[in-house]
PDB file of N, CA and C in Angstrom:
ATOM      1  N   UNK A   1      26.603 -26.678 103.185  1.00  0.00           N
ATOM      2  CA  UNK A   1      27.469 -25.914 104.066  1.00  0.00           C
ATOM      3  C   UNK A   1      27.035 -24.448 104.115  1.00  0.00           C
ATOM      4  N   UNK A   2      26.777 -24.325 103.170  1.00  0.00           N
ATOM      5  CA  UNK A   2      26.025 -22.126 102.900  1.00  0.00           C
ATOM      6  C   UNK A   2      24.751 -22.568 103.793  1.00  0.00           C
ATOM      7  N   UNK A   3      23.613 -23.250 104.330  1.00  0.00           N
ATOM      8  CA  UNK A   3      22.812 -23.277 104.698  1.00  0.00           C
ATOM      9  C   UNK A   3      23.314 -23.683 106.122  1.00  0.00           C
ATOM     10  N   UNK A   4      24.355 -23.983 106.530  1.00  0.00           N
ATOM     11  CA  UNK A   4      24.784 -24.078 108.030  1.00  0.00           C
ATOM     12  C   UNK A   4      25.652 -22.794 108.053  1.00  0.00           C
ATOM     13  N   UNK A   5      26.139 -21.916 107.540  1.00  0.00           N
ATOM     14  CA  UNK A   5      26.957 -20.800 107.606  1.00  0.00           C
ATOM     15  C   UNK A   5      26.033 -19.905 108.036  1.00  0.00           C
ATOM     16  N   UNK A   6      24.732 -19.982 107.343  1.00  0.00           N
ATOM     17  CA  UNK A   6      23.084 -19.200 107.237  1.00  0.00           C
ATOM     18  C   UNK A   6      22.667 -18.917 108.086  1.00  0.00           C
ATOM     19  N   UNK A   7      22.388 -19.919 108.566  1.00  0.00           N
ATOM     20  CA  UNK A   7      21.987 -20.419 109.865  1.00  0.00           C
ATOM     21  C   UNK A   7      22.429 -20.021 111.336  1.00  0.00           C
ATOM     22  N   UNK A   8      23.646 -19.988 111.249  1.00  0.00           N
ATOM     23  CA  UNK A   8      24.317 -18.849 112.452  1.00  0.00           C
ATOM     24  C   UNK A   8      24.185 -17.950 112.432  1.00  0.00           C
ATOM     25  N   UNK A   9      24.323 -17.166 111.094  1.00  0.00           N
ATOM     26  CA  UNK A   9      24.198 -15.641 110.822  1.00  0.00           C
ATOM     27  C   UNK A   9      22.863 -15.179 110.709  1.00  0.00           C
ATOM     28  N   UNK A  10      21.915 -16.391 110.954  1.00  0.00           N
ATOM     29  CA  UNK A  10      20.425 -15.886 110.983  1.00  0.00           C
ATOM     30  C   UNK A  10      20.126 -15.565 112.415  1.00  0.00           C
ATOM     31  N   UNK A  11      20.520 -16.569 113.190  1.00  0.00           N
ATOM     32  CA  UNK A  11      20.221 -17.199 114.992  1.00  0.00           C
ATOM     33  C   UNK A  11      21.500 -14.818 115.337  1.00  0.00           C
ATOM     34  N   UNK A  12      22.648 -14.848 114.668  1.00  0.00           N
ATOM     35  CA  UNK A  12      23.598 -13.972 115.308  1.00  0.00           C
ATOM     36  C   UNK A  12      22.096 -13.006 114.962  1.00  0.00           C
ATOM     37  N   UNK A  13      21.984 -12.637 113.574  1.00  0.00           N
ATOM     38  CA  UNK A  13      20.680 -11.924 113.233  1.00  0.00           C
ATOM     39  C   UNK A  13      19.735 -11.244 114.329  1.00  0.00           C
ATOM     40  N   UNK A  14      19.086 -12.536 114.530  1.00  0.00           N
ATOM     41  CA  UNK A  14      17.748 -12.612 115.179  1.00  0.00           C
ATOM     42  C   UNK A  14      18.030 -11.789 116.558  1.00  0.00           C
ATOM     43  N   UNK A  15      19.287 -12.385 117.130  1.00  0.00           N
ATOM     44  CA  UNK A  15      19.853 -11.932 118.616  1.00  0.00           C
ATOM     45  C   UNK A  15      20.013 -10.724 118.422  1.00  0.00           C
ATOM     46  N   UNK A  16      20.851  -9.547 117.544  1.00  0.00           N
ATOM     47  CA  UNK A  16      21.249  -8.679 117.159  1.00  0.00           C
ATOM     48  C   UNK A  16      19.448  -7.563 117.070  1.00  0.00           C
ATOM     49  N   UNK A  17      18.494  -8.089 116.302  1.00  0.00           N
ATOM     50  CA  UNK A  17      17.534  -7.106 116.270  1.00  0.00           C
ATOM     51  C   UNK A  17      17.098  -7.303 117.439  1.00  0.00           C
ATOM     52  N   UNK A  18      16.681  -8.157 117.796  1.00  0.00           N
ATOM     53  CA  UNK A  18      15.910  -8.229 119.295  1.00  0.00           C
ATOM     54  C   UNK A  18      16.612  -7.499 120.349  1.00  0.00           C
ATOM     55  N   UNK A  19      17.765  -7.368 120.623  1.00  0.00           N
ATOM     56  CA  UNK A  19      18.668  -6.530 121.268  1.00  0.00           C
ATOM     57  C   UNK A  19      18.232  -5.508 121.353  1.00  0.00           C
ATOM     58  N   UNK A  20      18.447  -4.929 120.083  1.00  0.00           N
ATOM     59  CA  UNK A  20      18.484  -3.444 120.001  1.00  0.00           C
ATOM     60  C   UNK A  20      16.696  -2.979 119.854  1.00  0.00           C
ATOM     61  N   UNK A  21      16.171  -4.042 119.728  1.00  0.00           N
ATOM     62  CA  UNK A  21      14.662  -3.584 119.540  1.00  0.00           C
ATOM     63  C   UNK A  21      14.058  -3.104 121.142  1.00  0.00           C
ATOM     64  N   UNK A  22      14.325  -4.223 121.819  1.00  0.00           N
ATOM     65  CA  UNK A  22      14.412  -3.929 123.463  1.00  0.00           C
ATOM     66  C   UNK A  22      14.850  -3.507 124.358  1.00  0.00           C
ATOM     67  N   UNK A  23      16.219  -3.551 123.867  1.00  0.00           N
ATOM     68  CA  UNK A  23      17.312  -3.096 124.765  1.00  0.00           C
ATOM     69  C   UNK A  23      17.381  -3.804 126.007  1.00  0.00           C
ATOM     70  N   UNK A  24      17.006  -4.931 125.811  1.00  0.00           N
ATOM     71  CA  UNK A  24      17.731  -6.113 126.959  1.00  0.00           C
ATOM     72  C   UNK A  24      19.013  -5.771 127.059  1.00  0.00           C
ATOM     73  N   UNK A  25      19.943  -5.922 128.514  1.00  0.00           N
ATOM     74  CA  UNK A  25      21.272  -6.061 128.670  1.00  0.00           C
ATOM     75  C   UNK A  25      21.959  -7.736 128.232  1.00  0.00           C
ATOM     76  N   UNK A  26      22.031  -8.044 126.764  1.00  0.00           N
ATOM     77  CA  UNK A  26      22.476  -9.255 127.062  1.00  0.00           C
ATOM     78  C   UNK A  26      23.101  -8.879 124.989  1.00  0.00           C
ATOM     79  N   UNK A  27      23.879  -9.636 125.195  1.00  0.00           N
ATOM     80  CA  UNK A  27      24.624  -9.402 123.778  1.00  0.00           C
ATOM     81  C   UNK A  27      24.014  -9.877 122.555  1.00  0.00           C
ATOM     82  N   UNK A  28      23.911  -9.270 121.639  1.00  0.00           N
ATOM     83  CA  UNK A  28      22.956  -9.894 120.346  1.00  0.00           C
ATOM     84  C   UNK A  28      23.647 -11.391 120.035  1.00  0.00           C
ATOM     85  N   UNK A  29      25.013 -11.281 119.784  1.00  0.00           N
ATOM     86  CA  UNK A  29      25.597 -13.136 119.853  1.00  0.00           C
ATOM     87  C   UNK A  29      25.150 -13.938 120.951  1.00  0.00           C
ATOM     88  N   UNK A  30      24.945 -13.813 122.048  1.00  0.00           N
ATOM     89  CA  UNK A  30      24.715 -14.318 123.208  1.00  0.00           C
ATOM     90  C   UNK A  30      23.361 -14.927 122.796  1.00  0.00           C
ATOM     91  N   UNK A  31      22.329 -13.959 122.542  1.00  0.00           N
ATOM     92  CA  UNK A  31      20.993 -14.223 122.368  1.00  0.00           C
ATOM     93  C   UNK A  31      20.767 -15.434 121.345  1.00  0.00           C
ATOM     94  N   UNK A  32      21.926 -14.742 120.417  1.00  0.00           N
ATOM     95  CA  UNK A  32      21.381 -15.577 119.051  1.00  0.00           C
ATOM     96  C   UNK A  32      21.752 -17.047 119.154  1.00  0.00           C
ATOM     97  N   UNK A  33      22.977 -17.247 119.754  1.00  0.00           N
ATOM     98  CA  UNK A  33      23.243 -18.873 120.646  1.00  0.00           C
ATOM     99  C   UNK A  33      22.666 -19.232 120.994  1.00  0.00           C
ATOM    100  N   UNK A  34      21.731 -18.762 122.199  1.00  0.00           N
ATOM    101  CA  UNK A  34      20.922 -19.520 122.687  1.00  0.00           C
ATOM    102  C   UNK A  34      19.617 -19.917 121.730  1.00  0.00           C
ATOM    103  N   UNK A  35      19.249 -18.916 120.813  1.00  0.00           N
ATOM    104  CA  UNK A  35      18.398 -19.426 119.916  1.00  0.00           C
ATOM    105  C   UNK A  35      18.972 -20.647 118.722  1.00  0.00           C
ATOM    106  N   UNK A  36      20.118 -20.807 118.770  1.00  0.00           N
ATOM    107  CA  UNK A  36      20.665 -22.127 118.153  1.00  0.00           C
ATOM    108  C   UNK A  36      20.337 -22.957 118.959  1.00  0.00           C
ATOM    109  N   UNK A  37      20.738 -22.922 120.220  1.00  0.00           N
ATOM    110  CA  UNK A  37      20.725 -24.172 120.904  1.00  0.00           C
ATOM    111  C   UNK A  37      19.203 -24.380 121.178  1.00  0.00           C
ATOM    112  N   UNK A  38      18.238 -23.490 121.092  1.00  0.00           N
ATOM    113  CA  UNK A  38      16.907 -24.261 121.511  1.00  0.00           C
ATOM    114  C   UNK A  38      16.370 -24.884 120.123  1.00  0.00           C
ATOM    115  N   UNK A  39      16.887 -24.081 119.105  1.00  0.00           N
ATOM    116  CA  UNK A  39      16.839 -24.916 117.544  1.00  0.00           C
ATOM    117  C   UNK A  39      17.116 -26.696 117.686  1.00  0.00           C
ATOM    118  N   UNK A  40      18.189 -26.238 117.872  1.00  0.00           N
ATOM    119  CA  UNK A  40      19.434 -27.909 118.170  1.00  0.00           C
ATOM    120  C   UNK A  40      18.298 -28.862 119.249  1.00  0.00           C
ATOM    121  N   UNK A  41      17.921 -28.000 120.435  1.00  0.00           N
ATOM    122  CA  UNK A  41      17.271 -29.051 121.226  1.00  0.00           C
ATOM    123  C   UNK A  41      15.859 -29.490 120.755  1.00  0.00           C
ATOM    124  N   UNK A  42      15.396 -28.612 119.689  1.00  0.00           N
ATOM    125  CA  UNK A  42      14.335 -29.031 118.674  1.00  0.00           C
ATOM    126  C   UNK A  42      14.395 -30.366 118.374  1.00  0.00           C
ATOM    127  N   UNK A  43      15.510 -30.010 117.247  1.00  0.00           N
ATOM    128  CA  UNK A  43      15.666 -31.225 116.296  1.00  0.00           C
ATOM    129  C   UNK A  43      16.566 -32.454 116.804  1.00  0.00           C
ATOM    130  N   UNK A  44      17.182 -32.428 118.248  1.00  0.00           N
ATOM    131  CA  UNK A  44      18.072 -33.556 118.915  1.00  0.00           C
ATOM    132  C   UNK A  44      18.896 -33.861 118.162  1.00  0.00           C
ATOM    133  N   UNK A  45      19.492 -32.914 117.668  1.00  0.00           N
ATOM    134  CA  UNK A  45      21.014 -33.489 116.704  1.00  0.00           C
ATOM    135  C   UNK A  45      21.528 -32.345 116.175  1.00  0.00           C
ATOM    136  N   UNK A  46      22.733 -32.167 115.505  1.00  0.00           N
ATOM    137  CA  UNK A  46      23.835 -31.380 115.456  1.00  0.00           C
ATOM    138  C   UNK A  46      23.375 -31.716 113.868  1.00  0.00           C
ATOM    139  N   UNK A  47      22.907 -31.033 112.781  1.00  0.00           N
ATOM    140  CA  UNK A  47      22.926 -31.852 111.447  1.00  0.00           C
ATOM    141  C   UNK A  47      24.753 -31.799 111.512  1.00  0.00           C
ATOM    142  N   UNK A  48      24.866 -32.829 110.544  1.00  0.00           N
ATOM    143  CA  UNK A  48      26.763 -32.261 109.640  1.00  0.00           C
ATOM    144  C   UNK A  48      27.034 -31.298 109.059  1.00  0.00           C
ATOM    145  N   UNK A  49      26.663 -30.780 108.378  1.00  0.00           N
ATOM    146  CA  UNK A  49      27.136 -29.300 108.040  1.00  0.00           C
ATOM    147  C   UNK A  49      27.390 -28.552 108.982  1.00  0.00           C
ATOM    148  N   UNK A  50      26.368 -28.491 109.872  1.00  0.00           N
ATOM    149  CA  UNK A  50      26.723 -27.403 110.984  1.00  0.00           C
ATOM    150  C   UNK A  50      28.228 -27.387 112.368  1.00  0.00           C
ATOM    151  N   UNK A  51      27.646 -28.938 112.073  1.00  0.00           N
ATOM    152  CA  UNK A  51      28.711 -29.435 112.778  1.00  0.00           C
ATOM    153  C   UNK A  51      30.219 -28.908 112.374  1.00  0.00           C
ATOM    154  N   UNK A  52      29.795 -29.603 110.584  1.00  0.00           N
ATOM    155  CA  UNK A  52      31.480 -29.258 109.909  1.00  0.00           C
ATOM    156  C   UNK A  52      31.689 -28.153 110.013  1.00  0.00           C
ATOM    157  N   UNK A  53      31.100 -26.779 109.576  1.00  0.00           N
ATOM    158  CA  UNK A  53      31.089 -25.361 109.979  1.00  0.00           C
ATOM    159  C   UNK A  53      31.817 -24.801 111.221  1.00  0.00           C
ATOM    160  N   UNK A  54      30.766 -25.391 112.541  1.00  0.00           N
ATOM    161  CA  UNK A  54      31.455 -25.022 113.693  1.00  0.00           C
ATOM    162  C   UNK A  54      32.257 -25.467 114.044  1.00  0.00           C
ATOM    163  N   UNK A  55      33.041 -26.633 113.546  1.00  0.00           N
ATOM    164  CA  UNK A  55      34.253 -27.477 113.824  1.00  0.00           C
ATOM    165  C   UNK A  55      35.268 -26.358 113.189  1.00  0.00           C
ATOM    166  N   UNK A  56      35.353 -26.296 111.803  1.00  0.00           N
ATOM    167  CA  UNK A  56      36.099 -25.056 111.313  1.00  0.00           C
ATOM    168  C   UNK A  56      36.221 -23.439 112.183  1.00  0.00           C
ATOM    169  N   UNK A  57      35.072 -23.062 112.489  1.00  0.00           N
ATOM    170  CA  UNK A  57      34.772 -22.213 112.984  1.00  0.00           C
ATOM    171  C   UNK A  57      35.540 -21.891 114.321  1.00  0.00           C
ATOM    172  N   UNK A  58      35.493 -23.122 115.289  1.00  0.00           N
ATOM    173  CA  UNK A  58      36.034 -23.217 116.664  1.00  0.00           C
ATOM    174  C   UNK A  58      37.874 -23.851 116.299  1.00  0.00           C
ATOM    175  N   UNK A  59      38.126 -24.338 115.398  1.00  0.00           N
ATOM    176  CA  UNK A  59      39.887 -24.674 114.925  1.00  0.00           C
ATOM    177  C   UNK A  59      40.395 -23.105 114.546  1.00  0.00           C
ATOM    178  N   UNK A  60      39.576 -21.709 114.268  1.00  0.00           N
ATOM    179  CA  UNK A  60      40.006 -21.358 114.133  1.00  0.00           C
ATOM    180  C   UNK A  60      40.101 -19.523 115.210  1.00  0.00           C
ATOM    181  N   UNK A  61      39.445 -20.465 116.088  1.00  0.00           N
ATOM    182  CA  UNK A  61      38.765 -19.514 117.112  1.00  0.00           C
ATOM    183  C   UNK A  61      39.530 -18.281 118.217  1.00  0.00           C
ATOM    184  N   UNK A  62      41.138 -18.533 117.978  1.00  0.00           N
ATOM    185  CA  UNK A  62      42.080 -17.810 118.434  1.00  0.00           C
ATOM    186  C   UNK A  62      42.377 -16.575 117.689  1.00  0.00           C
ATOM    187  N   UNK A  63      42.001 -16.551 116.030  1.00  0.00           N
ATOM    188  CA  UNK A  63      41.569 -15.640 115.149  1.00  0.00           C
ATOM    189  C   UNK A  63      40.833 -14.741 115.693  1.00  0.00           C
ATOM    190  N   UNK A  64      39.833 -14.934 116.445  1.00  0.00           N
ATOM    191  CA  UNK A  64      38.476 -14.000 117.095  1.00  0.00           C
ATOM    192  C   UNK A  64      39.131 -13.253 117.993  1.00  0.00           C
ATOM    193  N   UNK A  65      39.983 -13.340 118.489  1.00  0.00           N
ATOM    194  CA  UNK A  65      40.870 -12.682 120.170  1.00  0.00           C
ATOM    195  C   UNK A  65      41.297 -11.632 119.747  1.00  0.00           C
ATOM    196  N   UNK A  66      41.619 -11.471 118.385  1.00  0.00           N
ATOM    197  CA  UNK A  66      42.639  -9.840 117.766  1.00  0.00           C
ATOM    198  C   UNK A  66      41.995  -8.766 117.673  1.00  0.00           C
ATOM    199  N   UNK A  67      40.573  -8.820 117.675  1.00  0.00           N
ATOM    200  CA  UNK A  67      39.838  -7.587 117.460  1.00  0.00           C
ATOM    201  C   UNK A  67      39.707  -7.103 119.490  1.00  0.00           C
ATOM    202  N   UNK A  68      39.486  -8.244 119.958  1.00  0.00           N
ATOM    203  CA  UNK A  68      39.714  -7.600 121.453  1.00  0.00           C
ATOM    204  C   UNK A  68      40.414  -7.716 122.030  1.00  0.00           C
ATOM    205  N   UNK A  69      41.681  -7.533 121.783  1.00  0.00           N
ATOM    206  CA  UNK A  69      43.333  -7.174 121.774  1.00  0.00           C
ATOM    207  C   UNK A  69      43.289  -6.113 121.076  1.00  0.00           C
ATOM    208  N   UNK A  70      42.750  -6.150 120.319  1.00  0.00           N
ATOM    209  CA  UNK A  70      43.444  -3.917 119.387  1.00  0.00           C
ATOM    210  C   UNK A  70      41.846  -3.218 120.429  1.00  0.00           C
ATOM    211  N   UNK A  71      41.257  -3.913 120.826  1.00  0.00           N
ATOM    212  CA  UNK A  71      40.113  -2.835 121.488  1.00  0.00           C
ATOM    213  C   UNK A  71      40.777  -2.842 122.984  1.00  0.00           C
ATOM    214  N   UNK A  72      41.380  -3.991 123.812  1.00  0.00           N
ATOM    215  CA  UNK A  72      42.206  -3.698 125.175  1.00  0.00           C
ATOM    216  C   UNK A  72      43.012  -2.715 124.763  1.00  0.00           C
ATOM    217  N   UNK A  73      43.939  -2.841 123.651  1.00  0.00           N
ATOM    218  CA  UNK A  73      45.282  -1.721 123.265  1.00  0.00           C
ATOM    219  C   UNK A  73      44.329  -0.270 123.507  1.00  0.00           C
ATOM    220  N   UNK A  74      43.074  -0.154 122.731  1.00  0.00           N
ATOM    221  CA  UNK A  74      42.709   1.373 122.353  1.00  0.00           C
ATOM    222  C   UNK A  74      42.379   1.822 123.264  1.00  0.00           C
ATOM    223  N   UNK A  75      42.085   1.166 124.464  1.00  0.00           N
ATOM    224  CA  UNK A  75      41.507   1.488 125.706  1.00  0.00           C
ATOM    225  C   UNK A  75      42.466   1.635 127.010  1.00  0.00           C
ATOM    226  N   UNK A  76      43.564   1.379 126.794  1.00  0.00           N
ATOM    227  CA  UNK A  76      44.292   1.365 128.047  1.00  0.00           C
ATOM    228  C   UNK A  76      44.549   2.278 128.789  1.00  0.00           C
ATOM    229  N   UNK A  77      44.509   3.313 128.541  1.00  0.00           N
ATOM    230  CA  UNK A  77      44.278   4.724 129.482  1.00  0.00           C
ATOM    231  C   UNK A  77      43.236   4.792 130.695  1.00  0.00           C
ATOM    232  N   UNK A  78      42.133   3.821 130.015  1.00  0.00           N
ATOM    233  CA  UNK A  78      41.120   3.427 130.585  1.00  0.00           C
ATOM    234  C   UNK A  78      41.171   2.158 131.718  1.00  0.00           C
ATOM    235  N   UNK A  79      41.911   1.150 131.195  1.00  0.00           N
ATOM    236  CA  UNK A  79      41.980   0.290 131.796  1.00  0.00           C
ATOM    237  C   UNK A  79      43.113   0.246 133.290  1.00  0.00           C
ATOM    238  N   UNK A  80      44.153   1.619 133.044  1.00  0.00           N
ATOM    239  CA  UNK A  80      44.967   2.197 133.813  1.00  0.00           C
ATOM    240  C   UNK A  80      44.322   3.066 134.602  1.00  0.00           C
ATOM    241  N   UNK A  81      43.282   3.480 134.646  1.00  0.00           N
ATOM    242  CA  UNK A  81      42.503   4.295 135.380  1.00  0.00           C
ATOM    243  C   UNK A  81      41.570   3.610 136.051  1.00  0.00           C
ATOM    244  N   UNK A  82      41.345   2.341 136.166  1.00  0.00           N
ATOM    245  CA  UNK A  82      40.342   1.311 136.413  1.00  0.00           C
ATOM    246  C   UNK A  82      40.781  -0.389 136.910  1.00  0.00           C
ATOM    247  N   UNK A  83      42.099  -0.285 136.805  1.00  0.00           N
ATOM    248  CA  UNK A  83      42.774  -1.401 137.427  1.00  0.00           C
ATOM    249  C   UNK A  83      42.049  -2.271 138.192  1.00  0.00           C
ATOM    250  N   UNK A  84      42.487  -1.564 139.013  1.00  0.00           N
ATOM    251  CA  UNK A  84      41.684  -2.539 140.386  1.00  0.00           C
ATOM    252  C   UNK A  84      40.399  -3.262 140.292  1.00  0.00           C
ATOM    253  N   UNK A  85      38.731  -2.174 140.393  1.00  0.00           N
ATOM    254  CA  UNK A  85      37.886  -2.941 139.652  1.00  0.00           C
ATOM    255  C   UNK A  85      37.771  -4.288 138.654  1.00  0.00           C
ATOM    256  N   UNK A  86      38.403  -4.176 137.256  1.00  0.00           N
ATOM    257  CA  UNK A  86      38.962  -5.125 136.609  1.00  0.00           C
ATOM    258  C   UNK A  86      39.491  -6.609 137.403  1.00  0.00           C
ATOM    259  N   UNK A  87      40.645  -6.146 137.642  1.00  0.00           N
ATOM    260  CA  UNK A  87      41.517  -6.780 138.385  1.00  0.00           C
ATOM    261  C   UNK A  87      40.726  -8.317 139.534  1.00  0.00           C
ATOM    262  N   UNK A  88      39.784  -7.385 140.265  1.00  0.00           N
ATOM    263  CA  UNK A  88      38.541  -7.849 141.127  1.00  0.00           C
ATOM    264  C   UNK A  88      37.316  -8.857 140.452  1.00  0.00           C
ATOM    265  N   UNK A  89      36.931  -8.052 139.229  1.00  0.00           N
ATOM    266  CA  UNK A  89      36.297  -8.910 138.919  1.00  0.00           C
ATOM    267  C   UNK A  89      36.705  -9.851 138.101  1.00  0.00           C
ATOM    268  N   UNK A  90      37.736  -9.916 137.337  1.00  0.00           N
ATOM    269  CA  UNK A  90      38.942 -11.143 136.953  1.00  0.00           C
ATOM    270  C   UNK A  90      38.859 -12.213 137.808  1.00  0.00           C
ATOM    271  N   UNK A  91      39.076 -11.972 138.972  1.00  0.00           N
ATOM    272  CA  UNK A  91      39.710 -12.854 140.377  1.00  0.00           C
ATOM    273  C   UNK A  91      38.372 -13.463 140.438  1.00  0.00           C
ATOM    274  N   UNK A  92      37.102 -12.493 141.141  1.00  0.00           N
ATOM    275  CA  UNK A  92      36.127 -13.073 141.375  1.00  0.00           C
ATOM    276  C   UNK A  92      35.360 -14.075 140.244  1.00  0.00           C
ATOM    277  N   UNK A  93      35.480 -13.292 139.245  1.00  0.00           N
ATOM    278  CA  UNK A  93      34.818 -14.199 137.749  1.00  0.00           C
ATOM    279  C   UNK A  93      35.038 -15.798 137.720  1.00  0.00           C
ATOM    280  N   UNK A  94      36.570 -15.712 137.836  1.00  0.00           N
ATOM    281  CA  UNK A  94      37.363 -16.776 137.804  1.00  0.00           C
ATOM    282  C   UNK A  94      37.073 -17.943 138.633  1.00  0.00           C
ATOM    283  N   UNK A  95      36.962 -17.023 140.049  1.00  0.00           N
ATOM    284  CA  UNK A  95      37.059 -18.439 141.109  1.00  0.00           C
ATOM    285  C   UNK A  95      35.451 -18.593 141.300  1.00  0.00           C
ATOM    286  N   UNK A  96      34.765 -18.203 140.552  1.00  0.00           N
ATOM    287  CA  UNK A  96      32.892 -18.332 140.514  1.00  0.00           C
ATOM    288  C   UNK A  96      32.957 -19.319 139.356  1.00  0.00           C
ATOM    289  N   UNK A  97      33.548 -18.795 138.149  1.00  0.00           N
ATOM    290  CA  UNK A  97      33.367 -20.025 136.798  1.00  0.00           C
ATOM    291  C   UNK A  97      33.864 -21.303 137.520  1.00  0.00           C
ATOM    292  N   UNK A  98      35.467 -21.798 138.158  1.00  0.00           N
ATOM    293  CA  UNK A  98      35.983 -22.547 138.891  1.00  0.00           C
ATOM    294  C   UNK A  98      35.080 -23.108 139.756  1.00  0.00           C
ATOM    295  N   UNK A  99      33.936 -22.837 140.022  1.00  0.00           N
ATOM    296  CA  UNK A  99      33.369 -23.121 141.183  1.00  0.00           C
ATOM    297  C   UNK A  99      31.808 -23.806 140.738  1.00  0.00           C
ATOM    298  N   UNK A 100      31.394 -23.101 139.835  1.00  0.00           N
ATOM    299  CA  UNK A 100      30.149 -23.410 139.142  1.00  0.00           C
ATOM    300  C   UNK A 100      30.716 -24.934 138.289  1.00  0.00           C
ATOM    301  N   UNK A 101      31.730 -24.524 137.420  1.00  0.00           N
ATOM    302  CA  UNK A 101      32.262 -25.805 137.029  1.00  0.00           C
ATOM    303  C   UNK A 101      32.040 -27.327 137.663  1.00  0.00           C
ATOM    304  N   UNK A 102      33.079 -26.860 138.868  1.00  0.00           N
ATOM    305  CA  UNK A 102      33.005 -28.421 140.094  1.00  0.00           C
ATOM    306  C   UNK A 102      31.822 -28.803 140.162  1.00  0.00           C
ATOM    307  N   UNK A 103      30.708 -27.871 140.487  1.00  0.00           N
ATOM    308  CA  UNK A 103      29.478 -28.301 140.798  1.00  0.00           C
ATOM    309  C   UNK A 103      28.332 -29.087 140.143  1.00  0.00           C
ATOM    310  N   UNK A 104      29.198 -28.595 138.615  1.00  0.00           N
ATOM    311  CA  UNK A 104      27.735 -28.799 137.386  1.00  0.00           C
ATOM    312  C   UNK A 104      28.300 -30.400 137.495  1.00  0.00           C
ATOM    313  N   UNK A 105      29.721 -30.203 137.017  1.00  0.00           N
ATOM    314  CA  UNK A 105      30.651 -31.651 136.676  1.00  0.00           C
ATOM    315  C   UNK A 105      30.118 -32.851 138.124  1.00  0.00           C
ATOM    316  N   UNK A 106      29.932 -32.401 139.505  1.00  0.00           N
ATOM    317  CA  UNK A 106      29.608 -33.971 140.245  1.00  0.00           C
ATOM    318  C   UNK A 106      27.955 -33.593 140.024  1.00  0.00           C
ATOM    319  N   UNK A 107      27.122 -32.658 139.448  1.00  0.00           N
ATOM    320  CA  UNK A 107      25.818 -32.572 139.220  1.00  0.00           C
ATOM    321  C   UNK A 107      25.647 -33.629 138.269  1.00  0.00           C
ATOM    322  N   UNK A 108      25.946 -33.280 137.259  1.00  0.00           N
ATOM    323  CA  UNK A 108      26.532 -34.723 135.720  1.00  0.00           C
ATOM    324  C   UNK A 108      26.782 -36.203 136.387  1.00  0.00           C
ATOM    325  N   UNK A 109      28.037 -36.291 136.562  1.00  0.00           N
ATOM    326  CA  UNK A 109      28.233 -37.358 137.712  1.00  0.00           C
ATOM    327  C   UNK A 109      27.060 -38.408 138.662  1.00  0.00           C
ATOM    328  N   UNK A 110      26.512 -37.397 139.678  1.00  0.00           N
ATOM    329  CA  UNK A 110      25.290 -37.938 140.059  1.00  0.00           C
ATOM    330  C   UNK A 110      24.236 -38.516 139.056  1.00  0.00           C
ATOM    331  N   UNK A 111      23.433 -37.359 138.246  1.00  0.00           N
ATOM    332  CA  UNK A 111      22.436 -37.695 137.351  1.00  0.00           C
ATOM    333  C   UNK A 111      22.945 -39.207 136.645  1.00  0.00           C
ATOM    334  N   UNK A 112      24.505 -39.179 136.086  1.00  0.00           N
ATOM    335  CA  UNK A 112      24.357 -40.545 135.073  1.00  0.00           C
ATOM    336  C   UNK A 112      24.328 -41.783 135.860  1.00  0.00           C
ATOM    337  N   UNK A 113      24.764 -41.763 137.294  1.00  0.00           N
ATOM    338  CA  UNK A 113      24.716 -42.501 138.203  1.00  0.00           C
ATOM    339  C   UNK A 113      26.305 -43.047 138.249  1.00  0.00           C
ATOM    340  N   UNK A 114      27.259 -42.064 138.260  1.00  0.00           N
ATOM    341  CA  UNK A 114      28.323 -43.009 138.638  1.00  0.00           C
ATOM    342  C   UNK A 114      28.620 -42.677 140.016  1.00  0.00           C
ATOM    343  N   UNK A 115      29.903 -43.244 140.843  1.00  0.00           N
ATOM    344  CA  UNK A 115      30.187 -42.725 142.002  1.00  0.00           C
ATOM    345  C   UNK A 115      31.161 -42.476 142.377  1.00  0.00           C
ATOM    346  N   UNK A 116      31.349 -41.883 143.265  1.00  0.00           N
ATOM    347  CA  UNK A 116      32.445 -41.422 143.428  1.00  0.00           C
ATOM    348  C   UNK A 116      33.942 -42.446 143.304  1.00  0.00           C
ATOM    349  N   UNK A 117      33.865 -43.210 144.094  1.00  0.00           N
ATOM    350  CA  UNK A 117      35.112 -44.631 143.869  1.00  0.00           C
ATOM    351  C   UNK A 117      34.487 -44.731 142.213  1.00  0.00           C
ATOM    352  N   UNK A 118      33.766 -44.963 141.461  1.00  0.00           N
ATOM    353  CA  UNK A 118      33.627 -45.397 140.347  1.00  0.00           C
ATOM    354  C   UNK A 118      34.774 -44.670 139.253  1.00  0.00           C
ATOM    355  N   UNK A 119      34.653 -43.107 139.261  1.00  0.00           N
ATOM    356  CA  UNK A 119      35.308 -41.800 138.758  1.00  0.00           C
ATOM    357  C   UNK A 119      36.790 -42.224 139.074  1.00  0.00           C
ATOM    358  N   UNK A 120      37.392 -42.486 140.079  1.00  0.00           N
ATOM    359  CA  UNK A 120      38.446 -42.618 140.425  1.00  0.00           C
ATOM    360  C   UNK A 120      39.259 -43.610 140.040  1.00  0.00           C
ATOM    361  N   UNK A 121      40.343 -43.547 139.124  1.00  0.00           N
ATOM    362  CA  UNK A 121      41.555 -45.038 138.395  1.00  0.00           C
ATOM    363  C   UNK A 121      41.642 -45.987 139.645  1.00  0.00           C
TER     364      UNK A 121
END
């Protein structure tokens, strides 16, 4: 289990120097995910530990929201001065994720070969 705990904090690591070494616009966690997942698509499997880890990890993942809740709180002067913007890209974000979603989901759909009457009770 310490060697799947490692293991994230190596991949968060890796994302984190490369970041700041380059100064790519993309988040050192962001980076370092994706360097899990091309790990993962290495080895074609999830070992168990990691699994058990991120299972814990994601049961407790509403924990993670409080640090950006006291950073919305510290900022709201800001965010009152900036409404709208926000506001806009909320809306737009939303109905783009909503939208990319539908698409990937009958993309899936197609590829495994089901059909449409098939999907349907």
């Amino acid at each position: 289990m310490v060697h799947a705990i490692l293991a994230l904090l190596v991949c968060q690591l890796l994302g984190e120097v490369i970041v700041r070494a380059t100064g790519i616009p993309i988040p050192g966690p962001v980076l370092g995910t994706f360097f899990m997942l091309v790990a993962l698509a290495a080895l074609r499997e999830v070992p168990e530990p990691l699994n058990a880890v991120a299972g814990v990890l994601l049961s407790h993942l509403s924990l993670l929201f409080v640090p950006a809740g006291v950073g919305v709180i510290l900022h709201v002067a800001r965010i009152r001065a900036e409404w709208l913007p926000l506001l806009v890209a909320l809306l737009v974000s939303t109905a783009v994720t909503i939208v990319v979603t539908a698409l990937v989901f009958f993309w899936v759909l197609r590829r495994m070969g089901l059909q449409e009457s098939e999907s349907r009770p």
